[in-house]
PDB file of N, CA and C in Angstrom:
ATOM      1  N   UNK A   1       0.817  -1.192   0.000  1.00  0.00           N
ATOM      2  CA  UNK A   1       0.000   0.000   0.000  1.00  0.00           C
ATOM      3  C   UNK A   1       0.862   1.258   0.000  1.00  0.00           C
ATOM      4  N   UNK A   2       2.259   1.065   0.623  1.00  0.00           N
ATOM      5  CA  UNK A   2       2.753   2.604   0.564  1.00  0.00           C
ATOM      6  C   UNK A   2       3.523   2.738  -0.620  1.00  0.00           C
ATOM      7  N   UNK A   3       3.775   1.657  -1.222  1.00  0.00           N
ATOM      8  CA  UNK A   3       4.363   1.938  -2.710  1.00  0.00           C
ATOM      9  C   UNK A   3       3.577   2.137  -3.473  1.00  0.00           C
ATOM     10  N   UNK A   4       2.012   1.697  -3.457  1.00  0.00           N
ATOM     11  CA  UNK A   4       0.980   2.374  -4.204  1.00  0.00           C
ATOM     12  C   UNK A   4       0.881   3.796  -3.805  1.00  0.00           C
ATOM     13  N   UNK A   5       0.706   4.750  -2.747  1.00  0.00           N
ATOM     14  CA  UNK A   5       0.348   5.639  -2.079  1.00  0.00           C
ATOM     15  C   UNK A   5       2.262   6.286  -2.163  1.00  0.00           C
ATOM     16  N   UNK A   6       2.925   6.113  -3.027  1.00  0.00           N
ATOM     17  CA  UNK A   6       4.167   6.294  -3.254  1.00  0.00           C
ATOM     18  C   UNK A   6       4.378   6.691  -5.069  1.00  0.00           C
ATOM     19  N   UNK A   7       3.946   5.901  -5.376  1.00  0.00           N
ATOM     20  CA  UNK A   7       4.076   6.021  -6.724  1.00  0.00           C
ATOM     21  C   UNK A   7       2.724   6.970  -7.614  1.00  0.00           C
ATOM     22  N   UNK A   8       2.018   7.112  -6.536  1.00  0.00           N
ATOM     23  CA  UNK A   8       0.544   8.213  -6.998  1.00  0.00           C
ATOM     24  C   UNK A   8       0.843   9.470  -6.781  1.00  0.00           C
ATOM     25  N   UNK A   9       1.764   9.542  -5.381  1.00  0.00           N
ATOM     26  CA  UNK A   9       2.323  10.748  -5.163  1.00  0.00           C
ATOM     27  C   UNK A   9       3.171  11.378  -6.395  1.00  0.00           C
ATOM     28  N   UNK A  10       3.944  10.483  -7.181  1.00  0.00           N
ATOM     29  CA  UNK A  10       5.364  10.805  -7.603  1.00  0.00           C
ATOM     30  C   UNK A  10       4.583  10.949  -9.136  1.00  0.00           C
ATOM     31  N   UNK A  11       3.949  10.274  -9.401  1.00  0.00           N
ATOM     32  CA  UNK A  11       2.896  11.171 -11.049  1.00  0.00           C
ATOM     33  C   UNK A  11       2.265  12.157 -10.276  1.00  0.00           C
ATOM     34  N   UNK A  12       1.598  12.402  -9.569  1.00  0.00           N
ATOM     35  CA  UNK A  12       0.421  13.662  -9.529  1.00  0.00           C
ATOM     36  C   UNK A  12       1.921  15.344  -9.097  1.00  0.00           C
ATOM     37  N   UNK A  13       2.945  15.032  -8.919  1.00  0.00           N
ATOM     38  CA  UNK A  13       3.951  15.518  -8.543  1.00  0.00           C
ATOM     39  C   UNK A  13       4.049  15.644 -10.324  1.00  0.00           C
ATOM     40  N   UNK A  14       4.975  14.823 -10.473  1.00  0.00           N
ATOM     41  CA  UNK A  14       5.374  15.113 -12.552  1.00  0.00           C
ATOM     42  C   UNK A  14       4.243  15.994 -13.073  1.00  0.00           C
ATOM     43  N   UNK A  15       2.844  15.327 -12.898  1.00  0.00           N
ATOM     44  CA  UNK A  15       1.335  16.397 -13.622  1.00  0.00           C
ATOM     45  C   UNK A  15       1.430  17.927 -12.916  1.00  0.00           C
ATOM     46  N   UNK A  16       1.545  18.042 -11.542  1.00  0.00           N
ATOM     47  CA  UNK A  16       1.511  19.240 -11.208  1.00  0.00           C
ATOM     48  C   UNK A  16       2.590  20.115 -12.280  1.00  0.00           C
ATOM     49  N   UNK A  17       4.001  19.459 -11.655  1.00  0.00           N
ATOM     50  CA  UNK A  17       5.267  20.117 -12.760  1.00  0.00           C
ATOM     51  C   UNK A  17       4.577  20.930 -14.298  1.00  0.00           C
ATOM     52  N   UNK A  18       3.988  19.875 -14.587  1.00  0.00           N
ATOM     53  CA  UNK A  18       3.699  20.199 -15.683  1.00  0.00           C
ATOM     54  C   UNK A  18       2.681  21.204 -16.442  1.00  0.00           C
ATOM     55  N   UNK A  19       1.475  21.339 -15.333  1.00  0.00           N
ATOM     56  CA  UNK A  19       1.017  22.419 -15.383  1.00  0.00           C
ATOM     57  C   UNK A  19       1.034  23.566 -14.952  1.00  0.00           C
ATOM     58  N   UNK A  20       2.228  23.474 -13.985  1.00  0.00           N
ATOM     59  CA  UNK A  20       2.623  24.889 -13.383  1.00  0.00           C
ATOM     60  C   UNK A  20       3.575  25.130 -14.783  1.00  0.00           C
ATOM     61  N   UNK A  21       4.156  24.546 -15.369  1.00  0.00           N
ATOM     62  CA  UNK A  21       4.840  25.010 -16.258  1.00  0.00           C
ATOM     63  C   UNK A  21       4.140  24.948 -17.568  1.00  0.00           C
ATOM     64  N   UNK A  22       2.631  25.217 -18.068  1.00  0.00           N
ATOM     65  CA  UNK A  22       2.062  25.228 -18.674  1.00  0.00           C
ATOM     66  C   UNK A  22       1.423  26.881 -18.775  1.00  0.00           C
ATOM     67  N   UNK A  23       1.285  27.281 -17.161  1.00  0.00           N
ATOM     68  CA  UNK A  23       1.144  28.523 -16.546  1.00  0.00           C
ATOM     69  C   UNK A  23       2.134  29.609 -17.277  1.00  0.00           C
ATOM     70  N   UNK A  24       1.739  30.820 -17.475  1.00  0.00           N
ATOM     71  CA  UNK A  24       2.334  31.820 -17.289  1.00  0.00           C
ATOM     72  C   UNK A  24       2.203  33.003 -16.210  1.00  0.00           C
ATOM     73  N   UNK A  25       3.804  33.372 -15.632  1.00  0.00           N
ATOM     74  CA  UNK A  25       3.426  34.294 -14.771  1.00  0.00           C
ATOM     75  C   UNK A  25       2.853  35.694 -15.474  1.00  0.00           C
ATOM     76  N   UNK A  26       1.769  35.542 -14.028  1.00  0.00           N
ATOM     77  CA  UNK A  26       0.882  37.219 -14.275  1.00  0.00           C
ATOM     78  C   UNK A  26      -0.198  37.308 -15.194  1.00  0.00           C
ATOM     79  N   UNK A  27      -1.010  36.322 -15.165  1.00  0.00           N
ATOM     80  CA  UNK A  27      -1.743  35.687 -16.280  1.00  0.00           C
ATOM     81  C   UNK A  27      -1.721  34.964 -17.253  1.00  0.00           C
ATOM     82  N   UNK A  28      -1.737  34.938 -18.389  1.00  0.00           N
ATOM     83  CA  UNK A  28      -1.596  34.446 -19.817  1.00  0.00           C
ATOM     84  C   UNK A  28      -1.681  33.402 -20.215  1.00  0.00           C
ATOM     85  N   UNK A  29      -0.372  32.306 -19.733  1.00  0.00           N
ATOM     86  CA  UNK A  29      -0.173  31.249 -19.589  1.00  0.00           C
ATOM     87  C   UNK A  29      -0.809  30.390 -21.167  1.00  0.00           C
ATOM     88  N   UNK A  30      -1.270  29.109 -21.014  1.00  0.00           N
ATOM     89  CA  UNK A  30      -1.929  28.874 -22.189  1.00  0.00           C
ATOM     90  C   UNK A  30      -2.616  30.313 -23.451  1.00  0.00           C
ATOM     91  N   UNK A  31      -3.190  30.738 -22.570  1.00  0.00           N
ATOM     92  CA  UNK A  31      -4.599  31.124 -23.562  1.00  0.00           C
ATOM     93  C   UNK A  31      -3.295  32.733 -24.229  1.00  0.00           C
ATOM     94  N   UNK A  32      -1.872  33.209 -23.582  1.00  0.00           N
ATOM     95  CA  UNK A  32      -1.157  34.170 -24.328  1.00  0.00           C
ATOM     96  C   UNK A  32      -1.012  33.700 -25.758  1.00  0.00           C
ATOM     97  N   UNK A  33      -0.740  32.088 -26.489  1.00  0.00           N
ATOM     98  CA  UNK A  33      -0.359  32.061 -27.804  1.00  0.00           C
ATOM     99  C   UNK A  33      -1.777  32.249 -28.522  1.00  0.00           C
ATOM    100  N   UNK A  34      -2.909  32.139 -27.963  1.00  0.00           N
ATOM    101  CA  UNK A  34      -4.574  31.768 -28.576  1.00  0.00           C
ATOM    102  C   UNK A  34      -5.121  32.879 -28.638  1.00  0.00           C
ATOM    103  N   UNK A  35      -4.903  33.853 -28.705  1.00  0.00           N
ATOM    104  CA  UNK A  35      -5.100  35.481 -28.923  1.00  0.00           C
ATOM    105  C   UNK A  35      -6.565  35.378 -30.062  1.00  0.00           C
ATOM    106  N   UNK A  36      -6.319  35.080 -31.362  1.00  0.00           N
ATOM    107  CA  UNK A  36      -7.023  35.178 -32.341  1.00  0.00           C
ATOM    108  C   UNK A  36      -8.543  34.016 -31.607  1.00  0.00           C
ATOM    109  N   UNK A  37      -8.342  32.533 -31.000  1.00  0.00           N
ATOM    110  CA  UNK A  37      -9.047  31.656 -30.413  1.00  0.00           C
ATOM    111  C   UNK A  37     -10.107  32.066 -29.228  1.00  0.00           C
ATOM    112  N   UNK A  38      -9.742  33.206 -28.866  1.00  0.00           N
ATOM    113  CA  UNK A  38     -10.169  33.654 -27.670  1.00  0.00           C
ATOM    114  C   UNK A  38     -11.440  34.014 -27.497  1.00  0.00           C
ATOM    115  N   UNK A  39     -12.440  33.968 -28.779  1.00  0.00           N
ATOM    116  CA  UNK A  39     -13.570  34.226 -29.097  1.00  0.00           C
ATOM    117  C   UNK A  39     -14.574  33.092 -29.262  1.00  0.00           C
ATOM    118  N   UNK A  40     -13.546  31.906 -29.543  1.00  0.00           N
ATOM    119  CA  UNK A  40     -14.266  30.319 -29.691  1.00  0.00           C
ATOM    120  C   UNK A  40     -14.423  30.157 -28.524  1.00  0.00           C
ATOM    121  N   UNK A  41     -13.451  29.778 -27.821  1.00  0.00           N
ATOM    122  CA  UNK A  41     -13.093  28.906 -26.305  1.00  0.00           C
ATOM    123  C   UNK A  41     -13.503  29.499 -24.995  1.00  0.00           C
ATOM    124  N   UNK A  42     -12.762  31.001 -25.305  1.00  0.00           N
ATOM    125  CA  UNK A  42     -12.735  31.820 -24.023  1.00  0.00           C
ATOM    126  C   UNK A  42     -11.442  31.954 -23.457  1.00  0.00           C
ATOM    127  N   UNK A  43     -11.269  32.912 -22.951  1.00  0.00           N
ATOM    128  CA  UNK A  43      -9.755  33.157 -22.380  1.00  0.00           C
ATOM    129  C   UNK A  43      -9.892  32.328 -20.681  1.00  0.00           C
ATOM    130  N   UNK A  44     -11.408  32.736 -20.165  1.00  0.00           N
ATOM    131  CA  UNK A  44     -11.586  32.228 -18.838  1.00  0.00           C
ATOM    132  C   UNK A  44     -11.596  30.823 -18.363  1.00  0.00           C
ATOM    133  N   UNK A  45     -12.257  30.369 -19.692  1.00  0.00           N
ATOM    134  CA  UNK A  45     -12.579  28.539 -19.422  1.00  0.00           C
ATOM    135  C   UNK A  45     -10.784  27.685 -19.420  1.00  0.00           C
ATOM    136  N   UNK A  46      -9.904  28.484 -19.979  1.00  0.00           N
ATOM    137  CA  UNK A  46      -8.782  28.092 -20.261  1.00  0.00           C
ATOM    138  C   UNK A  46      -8.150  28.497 -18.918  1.00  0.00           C
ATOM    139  N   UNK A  47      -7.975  29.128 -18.051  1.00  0.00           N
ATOM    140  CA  UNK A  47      -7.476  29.682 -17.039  1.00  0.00           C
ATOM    141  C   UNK A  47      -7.588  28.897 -15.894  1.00  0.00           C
ATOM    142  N   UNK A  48      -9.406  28.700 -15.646  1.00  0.00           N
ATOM    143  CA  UNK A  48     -10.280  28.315 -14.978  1.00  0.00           C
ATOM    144  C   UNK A  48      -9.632  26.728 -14.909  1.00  0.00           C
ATOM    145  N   UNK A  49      -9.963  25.969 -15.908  1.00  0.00           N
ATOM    146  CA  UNK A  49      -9.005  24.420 -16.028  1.00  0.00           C
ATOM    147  C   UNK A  49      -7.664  24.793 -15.583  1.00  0.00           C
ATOM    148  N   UNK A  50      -6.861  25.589 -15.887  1.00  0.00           N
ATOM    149  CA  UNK A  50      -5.633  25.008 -15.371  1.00  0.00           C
ATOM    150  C   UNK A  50      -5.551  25.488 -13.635  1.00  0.00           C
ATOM    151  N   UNK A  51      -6.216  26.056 -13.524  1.00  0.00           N
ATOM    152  CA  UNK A  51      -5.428  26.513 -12.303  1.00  0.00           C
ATOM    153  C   UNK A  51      -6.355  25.545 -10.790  1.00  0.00           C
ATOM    154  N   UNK A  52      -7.516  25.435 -11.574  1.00  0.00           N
ATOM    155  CA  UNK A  52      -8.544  23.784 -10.939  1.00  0.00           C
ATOM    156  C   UNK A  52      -7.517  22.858 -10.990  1.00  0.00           C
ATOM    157  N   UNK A  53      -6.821  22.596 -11.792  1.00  0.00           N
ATOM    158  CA  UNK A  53      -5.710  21.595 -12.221  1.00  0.00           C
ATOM    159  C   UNK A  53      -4.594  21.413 -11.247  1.00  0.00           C
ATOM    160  N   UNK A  54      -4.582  22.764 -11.080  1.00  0.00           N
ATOM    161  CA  UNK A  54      -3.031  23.073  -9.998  1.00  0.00           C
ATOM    162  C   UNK A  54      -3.763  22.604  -8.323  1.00  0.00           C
ATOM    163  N   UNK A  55      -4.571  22.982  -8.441  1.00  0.00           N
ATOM    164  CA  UNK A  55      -5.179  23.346  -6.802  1.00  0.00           C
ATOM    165  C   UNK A  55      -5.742  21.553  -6.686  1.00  0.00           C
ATOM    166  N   UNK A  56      -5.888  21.198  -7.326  1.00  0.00           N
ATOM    167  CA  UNK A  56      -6.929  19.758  -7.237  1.00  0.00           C
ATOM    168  C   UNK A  56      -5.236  18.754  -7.100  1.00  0.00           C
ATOM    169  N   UNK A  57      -3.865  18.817  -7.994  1.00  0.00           N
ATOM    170  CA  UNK A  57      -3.237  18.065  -7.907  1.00  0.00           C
ATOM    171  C   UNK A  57      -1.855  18.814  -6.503  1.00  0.00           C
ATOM    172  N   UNK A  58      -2.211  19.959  -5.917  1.00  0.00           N
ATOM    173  CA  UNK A  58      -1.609  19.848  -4.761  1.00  0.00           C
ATOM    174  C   UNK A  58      -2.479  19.083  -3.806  1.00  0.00           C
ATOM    175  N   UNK A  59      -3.481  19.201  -3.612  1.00  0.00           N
ATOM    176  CA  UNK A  59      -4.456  19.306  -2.640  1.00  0.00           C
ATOM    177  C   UNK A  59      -4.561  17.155  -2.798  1.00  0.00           C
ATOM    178  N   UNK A  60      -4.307  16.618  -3.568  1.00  0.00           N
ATOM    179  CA  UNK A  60      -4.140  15.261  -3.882  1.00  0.00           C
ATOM    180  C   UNK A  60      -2.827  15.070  -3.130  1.00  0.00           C
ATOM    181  N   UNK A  61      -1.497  15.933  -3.704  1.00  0.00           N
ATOM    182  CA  UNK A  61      -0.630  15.478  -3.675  1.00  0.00           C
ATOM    183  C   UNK A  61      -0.647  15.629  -1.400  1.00  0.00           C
ATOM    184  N   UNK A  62      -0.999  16.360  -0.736  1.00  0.00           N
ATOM    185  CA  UNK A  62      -1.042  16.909   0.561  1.00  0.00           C
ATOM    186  C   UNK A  62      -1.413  15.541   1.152  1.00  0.00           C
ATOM    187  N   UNK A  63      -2.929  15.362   0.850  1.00  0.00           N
ATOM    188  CA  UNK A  63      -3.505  13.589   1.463  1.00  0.00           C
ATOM    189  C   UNK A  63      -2.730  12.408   1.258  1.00  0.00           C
ATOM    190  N   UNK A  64      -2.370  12.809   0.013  1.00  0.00           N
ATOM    191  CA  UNK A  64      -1.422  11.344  -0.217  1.00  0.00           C
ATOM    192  C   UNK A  64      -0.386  11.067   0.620  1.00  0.00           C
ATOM    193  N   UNK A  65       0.151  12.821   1.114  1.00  0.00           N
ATOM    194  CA  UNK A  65       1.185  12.315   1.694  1.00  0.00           C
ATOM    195  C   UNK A  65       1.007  12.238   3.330  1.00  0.00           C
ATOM    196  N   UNK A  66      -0.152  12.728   3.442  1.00  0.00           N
ATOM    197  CA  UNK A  66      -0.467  12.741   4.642  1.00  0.00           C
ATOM    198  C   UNK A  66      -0.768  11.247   5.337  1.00  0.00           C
ATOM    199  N   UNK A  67      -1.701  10.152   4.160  1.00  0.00           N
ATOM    200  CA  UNK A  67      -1.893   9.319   4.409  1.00  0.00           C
ATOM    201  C   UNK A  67      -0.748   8.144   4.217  1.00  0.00           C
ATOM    202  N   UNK A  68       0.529   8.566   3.768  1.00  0.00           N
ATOM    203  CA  UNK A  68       1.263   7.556   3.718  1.00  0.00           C
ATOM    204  C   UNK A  68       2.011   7.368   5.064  1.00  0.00           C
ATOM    205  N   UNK A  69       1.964   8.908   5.662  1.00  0.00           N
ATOM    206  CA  UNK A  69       2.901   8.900   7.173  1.00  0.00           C
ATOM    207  C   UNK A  69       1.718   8.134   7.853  1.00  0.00           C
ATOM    208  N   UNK A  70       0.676   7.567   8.026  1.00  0.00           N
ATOM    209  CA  UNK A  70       0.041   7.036   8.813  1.00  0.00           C
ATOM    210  C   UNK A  70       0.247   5.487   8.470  1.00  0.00           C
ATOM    211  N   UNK A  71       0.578   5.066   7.246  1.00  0.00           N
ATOM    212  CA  UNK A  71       0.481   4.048   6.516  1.00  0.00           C
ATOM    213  C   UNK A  71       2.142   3.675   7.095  1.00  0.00           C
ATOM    214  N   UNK A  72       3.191   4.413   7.120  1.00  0.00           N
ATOM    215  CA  UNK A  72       4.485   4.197   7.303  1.00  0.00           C
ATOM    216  C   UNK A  72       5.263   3.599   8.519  1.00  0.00           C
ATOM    217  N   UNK A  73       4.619   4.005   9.669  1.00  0.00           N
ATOM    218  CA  UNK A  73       4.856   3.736  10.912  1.00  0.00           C
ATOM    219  C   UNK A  73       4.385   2.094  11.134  1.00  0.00           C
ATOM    220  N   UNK A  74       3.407   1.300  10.973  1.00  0.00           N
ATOM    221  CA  UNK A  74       3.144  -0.043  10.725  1.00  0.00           C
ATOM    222  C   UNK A  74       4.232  -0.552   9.644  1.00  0.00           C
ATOM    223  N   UNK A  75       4.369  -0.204   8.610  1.00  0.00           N
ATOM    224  CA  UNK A  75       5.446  -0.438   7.744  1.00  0.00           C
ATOM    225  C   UNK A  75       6.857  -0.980   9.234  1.00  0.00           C
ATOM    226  N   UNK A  76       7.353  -0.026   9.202  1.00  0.00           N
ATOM    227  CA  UNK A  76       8.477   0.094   9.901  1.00  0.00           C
ATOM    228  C   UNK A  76       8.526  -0.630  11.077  1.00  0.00           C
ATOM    229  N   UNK A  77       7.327  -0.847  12.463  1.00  0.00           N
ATOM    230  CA  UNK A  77       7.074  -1.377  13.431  1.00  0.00           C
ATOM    231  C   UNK A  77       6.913  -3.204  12.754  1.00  0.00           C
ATOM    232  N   UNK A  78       6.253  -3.097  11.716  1.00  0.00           N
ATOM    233  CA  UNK A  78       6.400  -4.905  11.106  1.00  0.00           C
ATOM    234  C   UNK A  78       8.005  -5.653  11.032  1.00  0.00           C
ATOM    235  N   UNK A  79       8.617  -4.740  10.396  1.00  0.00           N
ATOM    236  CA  UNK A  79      10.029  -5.057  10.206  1.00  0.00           C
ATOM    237  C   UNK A  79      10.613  -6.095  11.353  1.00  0.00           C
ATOM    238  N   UNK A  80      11.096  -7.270  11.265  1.00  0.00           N
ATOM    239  CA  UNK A  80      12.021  -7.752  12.099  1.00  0.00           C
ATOM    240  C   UNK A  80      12.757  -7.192  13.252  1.00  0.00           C
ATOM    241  N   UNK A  81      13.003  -7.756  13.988  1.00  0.00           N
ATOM    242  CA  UNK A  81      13.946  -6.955  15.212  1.00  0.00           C
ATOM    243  C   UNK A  81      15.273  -7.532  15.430  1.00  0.00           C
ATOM    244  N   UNK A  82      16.006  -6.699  15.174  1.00  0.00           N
ATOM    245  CA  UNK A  82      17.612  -6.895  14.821  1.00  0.00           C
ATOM    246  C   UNK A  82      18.055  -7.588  16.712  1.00  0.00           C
ATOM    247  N   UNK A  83      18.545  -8.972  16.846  1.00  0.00           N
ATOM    248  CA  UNK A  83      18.799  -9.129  17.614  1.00  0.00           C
ATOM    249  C   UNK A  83      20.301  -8.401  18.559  1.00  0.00           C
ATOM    250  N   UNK A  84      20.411  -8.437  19.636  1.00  0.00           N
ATOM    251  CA  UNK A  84      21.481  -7.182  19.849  1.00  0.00           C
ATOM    252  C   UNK A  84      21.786  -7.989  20.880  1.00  0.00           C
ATOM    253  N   UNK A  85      23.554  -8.024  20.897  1.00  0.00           N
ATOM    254  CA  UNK A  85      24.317  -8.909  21.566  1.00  0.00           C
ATOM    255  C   UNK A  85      24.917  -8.504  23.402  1.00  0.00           C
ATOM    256  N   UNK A  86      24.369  -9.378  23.830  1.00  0.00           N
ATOM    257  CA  UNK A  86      24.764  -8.413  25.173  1.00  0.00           C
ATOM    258  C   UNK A  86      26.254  -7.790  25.521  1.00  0.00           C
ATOM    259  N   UNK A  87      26.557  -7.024  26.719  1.00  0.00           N
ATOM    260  CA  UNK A  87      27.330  -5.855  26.139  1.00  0.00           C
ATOM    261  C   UNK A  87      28.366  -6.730  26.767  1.00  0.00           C
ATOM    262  N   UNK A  88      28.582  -7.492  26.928  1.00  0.00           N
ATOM    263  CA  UNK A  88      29.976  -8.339  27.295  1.00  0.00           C
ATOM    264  C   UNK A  88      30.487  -9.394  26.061  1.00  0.00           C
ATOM    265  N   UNK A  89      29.567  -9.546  25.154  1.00  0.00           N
ATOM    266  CA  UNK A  89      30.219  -9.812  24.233  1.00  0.00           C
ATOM    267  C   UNK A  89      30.497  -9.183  23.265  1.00  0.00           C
ATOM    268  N   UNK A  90      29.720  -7.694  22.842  1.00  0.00           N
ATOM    269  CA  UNK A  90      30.340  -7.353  21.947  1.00  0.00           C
ATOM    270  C   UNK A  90      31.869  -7.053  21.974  1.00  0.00           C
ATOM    271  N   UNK A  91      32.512  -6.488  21.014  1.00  0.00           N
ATOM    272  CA  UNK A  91      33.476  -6.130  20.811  1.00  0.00           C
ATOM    273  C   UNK A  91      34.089  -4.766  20.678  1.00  0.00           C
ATOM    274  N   UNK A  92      35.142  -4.525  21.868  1.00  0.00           N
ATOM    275  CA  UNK A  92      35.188  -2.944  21.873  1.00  0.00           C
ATOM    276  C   UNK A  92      36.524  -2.702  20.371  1.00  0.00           C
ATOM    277  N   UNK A  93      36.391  -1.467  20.275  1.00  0.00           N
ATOM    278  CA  UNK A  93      37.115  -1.197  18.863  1.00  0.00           C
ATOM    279  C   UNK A  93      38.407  -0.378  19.777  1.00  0.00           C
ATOM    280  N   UNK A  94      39.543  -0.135  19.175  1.00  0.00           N
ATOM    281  CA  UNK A  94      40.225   0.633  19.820  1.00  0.00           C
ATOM    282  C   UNK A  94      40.240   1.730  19.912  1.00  0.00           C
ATOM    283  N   UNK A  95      39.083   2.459  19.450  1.00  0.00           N
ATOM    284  CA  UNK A  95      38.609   3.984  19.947  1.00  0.00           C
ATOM    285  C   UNK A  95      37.950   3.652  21.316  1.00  0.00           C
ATOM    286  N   UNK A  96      37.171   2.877  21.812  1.00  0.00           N
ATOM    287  CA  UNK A  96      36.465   2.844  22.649  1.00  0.00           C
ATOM    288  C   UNK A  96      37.215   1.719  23.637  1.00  0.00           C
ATOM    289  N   UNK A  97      38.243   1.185  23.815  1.00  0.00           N
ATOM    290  CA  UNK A  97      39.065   0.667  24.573  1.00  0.00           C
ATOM    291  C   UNK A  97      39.208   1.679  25.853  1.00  0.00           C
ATOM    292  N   UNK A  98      39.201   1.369  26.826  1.00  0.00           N
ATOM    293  CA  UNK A  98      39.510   2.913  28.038  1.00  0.00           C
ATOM    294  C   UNK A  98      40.991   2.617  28.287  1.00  0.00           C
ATOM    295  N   UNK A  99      41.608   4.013  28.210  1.00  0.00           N
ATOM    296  CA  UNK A  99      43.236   3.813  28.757  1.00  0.00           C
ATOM    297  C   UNK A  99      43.412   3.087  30.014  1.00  0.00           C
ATOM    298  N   UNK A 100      44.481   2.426  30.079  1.00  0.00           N
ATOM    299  CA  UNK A 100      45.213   1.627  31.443  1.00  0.00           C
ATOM    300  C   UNK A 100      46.384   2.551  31.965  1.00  0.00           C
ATOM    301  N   UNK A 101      45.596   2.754  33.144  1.00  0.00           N
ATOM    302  CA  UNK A 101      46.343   3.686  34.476  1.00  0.00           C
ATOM    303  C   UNK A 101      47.450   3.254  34.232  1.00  0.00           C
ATOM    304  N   UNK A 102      48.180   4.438  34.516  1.00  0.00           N
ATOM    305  CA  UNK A 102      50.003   4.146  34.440  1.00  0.00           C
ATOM    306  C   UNK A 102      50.163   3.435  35.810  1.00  0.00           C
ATOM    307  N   UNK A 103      51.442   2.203  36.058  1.00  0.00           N
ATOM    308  CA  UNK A 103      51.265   1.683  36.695  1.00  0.00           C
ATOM    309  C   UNK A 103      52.015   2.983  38.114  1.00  0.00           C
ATOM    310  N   UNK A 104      52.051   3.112  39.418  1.00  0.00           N
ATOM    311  CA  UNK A 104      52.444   3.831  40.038  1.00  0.00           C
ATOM    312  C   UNK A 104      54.354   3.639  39.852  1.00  0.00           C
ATOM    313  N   UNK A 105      55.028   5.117  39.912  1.00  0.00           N
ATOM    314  CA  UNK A 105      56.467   4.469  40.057  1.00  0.00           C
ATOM    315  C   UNK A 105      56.500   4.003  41.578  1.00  0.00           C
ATOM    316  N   UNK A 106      57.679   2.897  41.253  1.00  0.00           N
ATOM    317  CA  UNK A 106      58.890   2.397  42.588  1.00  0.00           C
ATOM    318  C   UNK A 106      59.880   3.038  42.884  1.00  0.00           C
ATOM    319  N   UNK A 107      59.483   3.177  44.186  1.00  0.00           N
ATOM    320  CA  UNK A 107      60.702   4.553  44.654  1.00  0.00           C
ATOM    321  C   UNK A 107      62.053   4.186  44.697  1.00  0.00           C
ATOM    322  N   UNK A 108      62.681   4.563  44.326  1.00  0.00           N
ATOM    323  CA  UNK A 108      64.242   4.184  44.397  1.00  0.00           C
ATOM    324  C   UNK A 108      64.684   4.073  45.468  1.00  0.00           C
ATOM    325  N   UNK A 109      65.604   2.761  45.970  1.00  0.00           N
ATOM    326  CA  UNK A 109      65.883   2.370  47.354  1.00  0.00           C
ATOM    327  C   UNK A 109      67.786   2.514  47.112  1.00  0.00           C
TER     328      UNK A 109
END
């Protein structure tokens, strides 16, 4: 389920890309090359879709991800449990070795 709820995220992510970059800043966007068209279609109905477009594939992309952090934590809690060796047998490294006290000097007789 979270690689489904993973991989829905990661297209509706590419589609957004794509219609924000379909956008032009400060209006225009599509309907700036359709100048002469603008009398068939409408400049508004063209606007109106994309920017429904933008708001509908954040607003997807937000739940999805909202619902995968709920989906993730069972993920992770299923996982196996790494058995862990008690601390007398592991093995110390020689960073973590503790120095050996100098032995005291013998006084000269």
């Amino acid at each position: 389920m979270y690689v489904i709820l993973s991989i829905l995220i990661l297209i509706a992510s590419v589609l957004l890309v794509g219609v924000i970059l379909i956008q032009k800043s400060k209006g225009g966007g599509l309907v700036a090359g359709m100048s002469g068209y603008n009398g068939v279609s409408g400049v508004r109905q063209t606007t109106t879709f994309v920017e429904r477009a933008t708001w509908t594939l954040a607003i997807t992309i937000c739940v999805l991800s909202i619902l995968s952090c709920f989906i993730a934590p069972r993920l992770i809690n299923a996982a196996p449990q790494i058995k862990q060796l008690p601390v007398a047998e592991q093995q110390a490294t020689p960073f973590e070795t503790p120095a050996q006290p100098a032995a005291p000097a013998q006084p000269a007789k």
